[in-house]
Protein backbone atom coordinates (compact mmCIF):
# COMPACT_ATOMS: atom_id res chain seq x y z
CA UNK A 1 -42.51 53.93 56.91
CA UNK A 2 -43.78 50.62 56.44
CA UNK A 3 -43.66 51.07 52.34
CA UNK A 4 -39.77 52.53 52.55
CA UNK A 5 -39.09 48.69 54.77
CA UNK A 6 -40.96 46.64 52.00
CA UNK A 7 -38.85 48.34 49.61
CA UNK A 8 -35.45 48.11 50.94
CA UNK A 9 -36.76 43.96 52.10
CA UNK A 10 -37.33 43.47 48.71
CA UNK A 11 -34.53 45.47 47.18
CA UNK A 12 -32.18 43.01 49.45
CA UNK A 13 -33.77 40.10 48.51
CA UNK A 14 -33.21 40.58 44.99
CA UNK A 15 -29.45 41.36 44.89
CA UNK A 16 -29.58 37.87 47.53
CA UNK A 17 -31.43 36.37 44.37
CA UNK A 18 -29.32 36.98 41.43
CA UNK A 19 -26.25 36.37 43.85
CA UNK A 20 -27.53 33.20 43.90
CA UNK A 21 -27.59 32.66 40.20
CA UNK A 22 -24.74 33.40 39.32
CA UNK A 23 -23.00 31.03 41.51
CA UNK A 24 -25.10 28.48 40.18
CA UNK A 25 -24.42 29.42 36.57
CA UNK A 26 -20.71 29.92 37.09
CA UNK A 27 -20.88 26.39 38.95
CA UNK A 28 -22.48 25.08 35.62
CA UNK A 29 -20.56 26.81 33.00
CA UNK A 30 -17.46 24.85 34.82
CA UNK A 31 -18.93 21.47 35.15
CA UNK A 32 -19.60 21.65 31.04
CA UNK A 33 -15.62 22.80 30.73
CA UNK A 34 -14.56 20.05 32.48
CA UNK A 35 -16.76 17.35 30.33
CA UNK A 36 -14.53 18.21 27.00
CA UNK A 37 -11.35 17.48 28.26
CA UNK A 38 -8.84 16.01 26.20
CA UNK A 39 -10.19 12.65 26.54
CA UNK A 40 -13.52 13.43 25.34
CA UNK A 41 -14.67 12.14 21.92
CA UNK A 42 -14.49 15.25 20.74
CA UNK A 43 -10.80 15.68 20.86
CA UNK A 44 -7.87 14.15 18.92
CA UNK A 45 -6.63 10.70 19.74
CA UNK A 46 -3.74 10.49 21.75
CA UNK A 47 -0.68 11.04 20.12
CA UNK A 48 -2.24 12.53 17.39
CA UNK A 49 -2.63 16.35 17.39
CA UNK A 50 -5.61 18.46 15.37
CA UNK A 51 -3.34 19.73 13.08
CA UNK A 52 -1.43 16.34 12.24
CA UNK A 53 -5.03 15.04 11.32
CA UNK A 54 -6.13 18.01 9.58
CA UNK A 55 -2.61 17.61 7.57
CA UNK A 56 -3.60 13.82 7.10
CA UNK A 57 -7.29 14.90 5.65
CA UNK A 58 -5.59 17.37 3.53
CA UNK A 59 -3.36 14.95 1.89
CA UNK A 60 -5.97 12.99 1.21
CA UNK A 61 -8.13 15.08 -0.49
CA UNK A 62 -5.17 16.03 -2.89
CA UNK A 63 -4.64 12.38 -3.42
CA UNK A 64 -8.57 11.77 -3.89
CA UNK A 65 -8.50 14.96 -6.66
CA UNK A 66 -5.31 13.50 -8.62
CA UNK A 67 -6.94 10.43 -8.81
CA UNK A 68 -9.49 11.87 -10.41
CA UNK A 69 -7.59 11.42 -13.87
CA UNK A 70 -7.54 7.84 -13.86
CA UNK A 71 -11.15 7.92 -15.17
CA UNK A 72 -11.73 4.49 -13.23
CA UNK A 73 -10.98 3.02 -9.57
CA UNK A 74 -7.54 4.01 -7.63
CA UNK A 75 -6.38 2.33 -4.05
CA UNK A 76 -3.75 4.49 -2.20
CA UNK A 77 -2.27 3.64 0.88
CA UNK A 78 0.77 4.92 2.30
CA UNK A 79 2.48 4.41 5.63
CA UNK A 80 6.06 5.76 7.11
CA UNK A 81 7.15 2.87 8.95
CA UNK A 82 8.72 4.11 11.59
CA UNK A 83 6.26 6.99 12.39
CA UNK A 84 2.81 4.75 11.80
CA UNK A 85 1.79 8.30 9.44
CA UNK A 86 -0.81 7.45 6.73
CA UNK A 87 -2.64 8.17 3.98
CA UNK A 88 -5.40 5.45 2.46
CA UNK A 89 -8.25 5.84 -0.65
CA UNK A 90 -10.19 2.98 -0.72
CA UNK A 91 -7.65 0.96 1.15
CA UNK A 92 -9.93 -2.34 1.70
CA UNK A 93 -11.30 -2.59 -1.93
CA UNK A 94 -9.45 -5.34 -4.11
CA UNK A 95 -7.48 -4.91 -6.89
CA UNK A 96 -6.66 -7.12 -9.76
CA UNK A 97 -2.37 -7.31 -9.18
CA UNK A 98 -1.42 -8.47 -12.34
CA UNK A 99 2.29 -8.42 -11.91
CA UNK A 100 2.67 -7.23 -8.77
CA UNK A 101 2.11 -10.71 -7.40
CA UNK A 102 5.16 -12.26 -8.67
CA UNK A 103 6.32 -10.37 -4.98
CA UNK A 104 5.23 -12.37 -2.49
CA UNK A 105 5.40 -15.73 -4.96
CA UNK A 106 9.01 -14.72 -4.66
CA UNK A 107 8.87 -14.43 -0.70
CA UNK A 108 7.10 -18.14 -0.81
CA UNK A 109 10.32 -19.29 -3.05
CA UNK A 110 12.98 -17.79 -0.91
CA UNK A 111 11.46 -19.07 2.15
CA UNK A 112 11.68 -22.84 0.95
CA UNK A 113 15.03 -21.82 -0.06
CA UNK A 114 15.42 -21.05 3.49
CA UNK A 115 13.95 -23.97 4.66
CA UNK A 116 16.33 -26.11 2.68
CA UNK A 117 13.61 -27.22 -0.10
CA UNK A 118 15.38 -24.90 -2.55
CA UNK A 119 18.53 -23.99 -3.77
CA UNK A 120 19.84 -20.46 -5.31
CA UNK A 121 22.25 -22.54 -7.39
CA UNK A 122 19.91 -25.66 -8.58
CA UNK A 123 19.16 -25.62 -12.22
CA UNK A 124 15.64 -25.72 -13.88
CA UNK A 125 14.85 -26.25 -17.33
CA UNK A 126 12.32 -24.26 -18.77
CA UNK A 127 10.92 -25.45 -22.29
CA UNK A 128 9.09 -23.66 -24.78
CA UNK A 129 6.02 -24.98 -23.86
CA UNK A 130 6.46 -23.27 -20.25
CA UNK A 131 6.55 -19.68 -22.61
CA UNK A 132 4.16 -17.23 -21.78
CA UNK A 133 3.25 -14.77 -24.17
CA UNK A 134 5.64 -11.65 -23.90
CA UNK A 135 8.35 -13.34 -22.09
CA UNK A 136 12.20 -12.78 -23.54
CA UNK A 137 13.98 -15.61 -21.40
CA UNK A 138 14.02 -18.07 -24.44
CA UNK A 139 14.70 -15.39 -27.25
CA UNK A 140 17.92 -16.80 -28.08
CA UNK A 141 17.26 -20.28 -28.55
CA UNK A 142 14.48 -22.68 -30.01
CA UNK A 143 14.73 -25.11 -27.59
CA UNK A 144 14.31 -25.09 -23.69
CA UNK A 145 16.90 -24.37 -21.56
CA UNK A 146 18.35 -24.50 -18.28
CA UNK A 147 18.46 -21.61 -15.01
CA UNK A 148 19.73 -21.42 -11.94
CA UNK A 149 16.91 -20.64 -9.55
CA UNK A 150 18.40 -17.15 -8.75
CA UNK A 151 18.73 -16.43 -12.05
CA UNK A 152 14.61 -16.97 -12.10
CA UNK A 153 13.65 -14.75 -9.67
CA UNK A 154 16.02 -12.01 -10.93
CA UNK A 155 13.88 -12.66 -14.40
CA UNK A 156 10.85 -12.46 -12.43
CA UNK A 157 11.61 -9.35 -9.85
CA UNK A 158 13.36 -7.52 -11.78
CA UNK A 159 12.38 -7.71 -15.55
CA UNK A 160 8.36 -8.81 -14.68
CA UNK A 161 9.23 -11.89 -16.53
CA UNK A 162 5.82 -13.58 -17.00
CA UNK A 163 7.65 -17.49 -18.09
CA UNK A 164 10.07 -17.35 -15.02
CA UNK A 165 7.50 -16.63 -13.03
CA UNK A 166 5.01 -19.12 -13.26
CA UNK A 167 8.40 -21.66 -13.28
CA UNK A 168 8.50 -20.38 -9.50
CA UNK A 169 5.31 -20.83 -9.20
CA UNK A 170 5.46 -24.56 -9.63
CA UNK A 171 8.43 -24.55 -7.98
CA UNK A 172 6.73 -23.67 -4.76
CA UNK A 173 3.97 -26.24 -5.40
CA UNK A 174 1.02 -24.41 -6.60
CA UNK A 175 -0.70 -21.18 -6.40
CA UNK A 176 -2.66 -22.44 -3.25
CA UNK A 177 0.82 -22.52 -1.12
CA UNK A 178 1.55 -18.80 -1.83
CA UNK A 179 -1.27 -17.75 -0.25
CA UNK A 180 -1.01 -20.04 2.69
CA UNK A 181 2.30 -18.28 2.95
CA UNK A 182 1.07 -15.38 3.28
CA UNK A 183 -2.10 -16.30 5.71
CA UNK A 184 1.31 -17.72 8.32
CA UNK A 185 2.93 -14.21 7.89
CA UNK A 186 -0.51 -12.43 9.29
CA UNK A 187 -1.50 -11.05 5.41
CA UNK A 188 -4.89 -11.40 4.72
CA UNK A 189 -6.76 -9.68 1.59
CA UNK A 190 -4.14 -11.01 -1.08
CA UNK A 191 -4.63 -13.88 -2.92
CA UNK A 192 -2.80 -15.80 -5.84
CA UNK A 193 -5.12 -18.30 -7.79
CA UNK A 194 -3.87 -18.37 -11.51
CA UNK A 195 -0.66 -18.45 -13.49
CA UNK A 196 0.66 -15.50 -16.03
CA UNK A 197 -0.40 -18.22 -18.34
CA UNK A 198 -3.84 -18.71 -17.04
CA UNK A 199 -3.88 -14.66 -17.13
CA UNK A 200 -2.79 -14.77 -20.76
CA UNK A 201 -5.50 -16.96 -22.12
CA UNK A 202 -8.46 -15.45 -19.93
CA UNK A 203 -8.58 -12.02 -19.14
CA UNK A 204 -11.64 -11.86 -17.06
CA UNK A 205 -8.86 -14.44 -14.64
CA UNK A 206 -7.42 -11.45 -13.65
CA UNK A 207 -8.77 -10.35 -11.25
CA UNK A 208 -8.43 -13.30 -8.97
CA UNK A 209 -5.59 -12.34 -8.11
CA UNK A 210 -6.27 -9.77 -5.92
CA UNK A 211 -5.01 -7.53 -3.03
CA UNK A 212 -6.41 -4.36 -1.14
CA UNK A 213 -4.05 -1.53 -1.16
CA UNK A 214 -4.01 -1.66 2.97
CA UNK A 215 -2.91 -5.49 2.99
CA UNK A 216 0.13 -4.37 -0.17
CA UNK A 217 1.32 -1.94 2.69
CA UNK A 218 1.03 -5.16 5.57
CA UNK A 219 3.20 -7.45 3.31
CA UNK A 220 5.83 -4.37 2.27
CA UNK A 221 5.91 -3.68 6.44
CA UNK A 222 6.54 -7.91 7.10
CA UNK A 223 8.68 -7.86 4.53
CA UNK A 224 10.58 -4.70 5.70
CA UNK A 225 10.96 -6.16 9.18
CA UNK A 226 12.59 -9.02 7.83
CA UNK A 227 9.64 -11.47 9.15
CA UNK A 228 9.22 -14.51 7.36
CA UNK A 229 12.73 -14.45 5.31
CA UNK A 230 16.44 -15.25 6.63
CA UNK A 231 18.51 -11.66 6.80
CA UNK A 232 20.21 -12.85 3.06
CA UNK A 233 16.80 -14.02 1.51
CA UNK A 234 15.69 -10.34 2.43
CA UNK A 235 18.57 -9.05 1.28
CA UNK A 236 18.74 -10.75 -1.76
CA UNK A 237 14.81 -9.87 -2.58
CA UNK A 238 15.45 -6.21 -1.38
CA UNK A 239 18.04 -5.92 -4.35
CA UNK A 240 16.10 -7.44 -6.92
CA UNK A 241 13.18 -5.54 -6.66
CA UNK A 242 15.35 -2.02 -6.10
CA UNK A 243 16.94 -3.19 -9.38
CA UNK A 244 13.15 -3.18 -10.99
CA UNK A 245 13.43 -2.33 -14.73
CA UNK A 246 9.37 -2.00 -15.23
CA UNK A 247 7.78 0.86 -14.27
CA UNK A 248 10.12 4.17 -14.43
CA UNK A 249 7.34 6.57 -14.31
CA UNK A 250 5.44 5.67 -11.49
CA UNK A 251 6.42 5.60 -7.68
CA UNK A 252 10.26 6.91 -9.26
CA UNK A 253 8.46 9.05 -11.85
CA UNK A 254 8.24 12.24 -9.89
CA UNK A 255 11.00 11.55 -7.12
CA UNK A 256 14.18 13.33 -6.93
CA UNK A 257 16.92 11.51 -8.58
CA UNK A 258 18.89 8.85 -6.11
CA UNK A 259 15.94 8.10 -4.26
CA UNK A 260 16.34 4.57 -3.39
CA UNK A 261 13.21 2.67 -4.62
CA UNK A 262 12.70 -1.13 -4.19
CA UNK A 263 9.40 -1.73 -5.91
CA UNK A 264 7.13 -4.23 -7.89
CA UNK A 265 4.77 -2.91 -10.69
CA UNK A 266 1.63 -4.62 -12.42
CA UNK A 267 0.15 -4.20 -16.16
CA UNK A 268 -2.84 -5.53 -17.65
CA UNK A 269 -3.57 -5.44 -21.59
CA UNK A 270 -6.48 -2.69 -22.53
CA UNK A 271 -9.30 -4.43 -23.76
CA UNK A 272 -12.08 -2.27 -25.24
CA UNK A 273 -10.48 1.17 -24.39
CA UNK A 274 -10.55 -0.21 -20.52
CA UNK A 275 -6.77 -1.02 -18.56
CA UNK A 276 -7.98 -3.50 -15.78
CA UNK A 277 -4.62 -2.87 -14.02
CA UNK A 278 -1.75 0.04 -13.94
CA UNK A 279 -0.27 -0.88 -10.25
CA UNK A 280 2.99 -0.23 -8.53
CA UNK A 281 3.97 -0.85 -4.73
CA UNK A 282 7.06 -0.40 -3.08
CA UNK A 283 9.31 0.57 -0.29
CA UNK A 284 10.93 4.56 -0.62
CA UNK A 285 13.68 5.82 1.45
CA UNK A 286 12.98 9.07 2.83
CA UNK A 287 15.57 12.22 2.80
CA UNK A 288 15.77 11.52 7.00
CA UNK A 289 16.09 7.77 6.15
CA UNK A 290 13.26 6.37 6.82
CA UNK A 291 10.57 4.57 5.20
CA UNK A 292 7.32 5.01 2.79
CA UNK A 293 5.26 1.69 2.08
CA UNK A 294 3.10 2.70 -0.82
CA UNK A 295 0.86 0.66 -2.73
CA UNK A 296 -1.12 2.58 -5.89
CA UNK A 297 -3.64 0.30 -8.23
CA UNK A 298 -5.45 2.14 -10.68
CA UNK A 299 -8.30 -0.19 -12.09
CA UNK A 300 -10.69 -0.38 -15.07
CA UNK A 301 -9.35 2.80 -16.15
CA UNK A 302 -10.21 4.22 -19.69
CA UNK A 303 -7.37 6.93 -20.11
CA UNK A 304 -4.25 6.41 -21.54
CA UNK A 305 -0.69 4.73 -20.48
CA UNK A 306 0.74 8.24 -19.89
CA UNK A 307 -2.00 9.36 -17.47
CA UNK A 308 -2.52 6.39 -15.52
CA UNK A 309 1.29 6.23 -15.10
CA UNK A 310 1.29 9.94 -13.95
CA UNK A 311 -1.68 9.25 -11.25
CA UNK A 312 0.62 6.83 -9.68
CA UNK A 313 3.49 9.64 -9.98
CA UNK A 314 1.61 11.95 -8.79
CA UNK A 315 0.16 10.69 -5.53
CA UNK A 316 3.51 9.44 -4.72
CA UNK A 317 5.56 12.90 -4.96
CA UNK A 318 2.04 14.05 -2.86
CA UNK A 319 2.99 11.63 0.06
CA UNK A 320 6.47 12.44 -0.27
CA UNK A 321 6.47 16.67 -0.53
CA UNK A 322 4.08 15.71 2.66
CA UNK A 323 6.77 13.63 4.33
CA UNK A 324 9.70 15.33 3.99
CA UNK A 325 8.75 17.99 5.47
């Protein structure tokens, strides 16, 4: 009798046991559900869902694989403006602009124009010892000659004229003012040091003049926003630079036809089978209207015109297929 009580005391005390365990277990099992909540580390940023960063990633690696062609460095970074959606490859390295700085030296000129320091309308003679090497302005005559200011930066923006430009450039004062200008509008990460003429005669100059593809997308934003320009300085600017000549087969290269572009390129010579600088960066009107800052540099590459031109293509109709969605 006593055995059968020990059994059935124990049998009870058992199931009373592993009753208790699994309260406890079901009690922990919660309290580690509750630790990944949304606002764990673990989770996507607010705003942002898993798949709009895996989409991000996967542009990004397509990007990263195009590149690939350039056979030398490539910066990427695109942003929708009104969505804050982005894309960068090696957004905070610097680039050598070449060309593409004769855009904010233009800003800097327009906003002394808007300060009253300037005038659209004032001539400026430019002589042919201002010339820099590949520059058409003085084709048609020996001697110098005279230029409304607008007609400058229209040389400058929109034909890449290397002679008009550095005219602006000592216009505004001196290199050193540019970049100031640019430090008051919140830029950092460009800099203008040298003149197209300085460029010409010393190609290792180059690349002082620099920018990182994240701060090209900052001054394209500022600009966009119409800080640091009167509404008609911006305006003005914003046709020049849609009017670009240089450059067909880059950002535009791949787009739909119509697209509205308003963008700035930047060349370098090849020296030794090496391009220190294919670069284009520019604003791009969406099909829903709005707008993709994009800033491409491909650097120290060793393949050819064609191909370089193509990367920059390329990761542009990338960001755009991705964007139009």
């Amino acid at each position: 009798m006593i055995q059968v009580i020990k059994k059935a005391w124990l049998y009870t005390f058992g199931l009373f046991l592993l009753t208790v365990l699994l309260i406890v277990g079901c009690t922990s099992i919660n309290s580690s559900n509750r630790e990944y909540t949304p606002n764990n580390q673990t989770s996507a940023p607010s705003g942002i869902t898993t798949s709009d960063t895996d989409r991000t990633n996967e542009l990004r690696d397509r990007i990263e694989q195009i590149s690939q062609a350039a056979q030398g460095r490539v910066g990427v970074k695109a942003t929708v403006l009104e969505t804050e959606e982005s894309v960068t490859l090696n957004g905070n390295q610097r680039f050598p602009m070449l060309s593409v700085y004769k855009f904010p030296i233009a800003m800097a000129v327009l906003a002394q124009v808007d300060q009253g320091k300037l005038k659209l309308d004032q001539k400026i003679r430019v002589e042919n010892s201002d010339v820099v090497q590949g520059s058409r302005i003085l084709d048609e005559k020996s001697q110098g000659m005279e230029f409304s200011l607008a007609e400058l930066l229209k040389y400058t923006l929109s034909e890449s004229d290397n002679t008009a430009s550095d005219v602006l450039l000592r216009l505004v004062g001196e290199p050193r003012i540019v970049t100031e200008y640019l430090r008051s509008l919140g830029v950092n990460d460009i800099v203008v040091v040298n003149t197209e003429k300085e460029l010409a005669q010393d190609p290792a100059v180059q690349y002082r003049n620099y920018a990182t593809p994240d701060a090209a997308v900052v001054l394209l934003r500022t600009f966009h926003e119409g800080k640091g320009l009167s509404k008609s300085s911006q305006a003005l600017l914003l046709q020049l630079i849609t009017e670009t000549t240089t450059g067909p087969k880059r950002i535009k290269g791949l787009l739909p036809d119509g697209t509205v572009v308003a963008h700035k390129t930047g060349t370098s010579a090849t020296v030794n089978g090496v391009t220190a600088a294919t670069n284009d960066v520019g604003l791009v009107t969406l099909p829903n209207g709005q707008h993709m800052a994009i800033a491409v540099f491909v650097s120290d590459s060793k393949t050819n015109d064609a191909i370089r031109e193509e990367v920059i293509a390329k990761v542009t109709k990338a960001a755009w297929d991705e964007w139009s969605k």
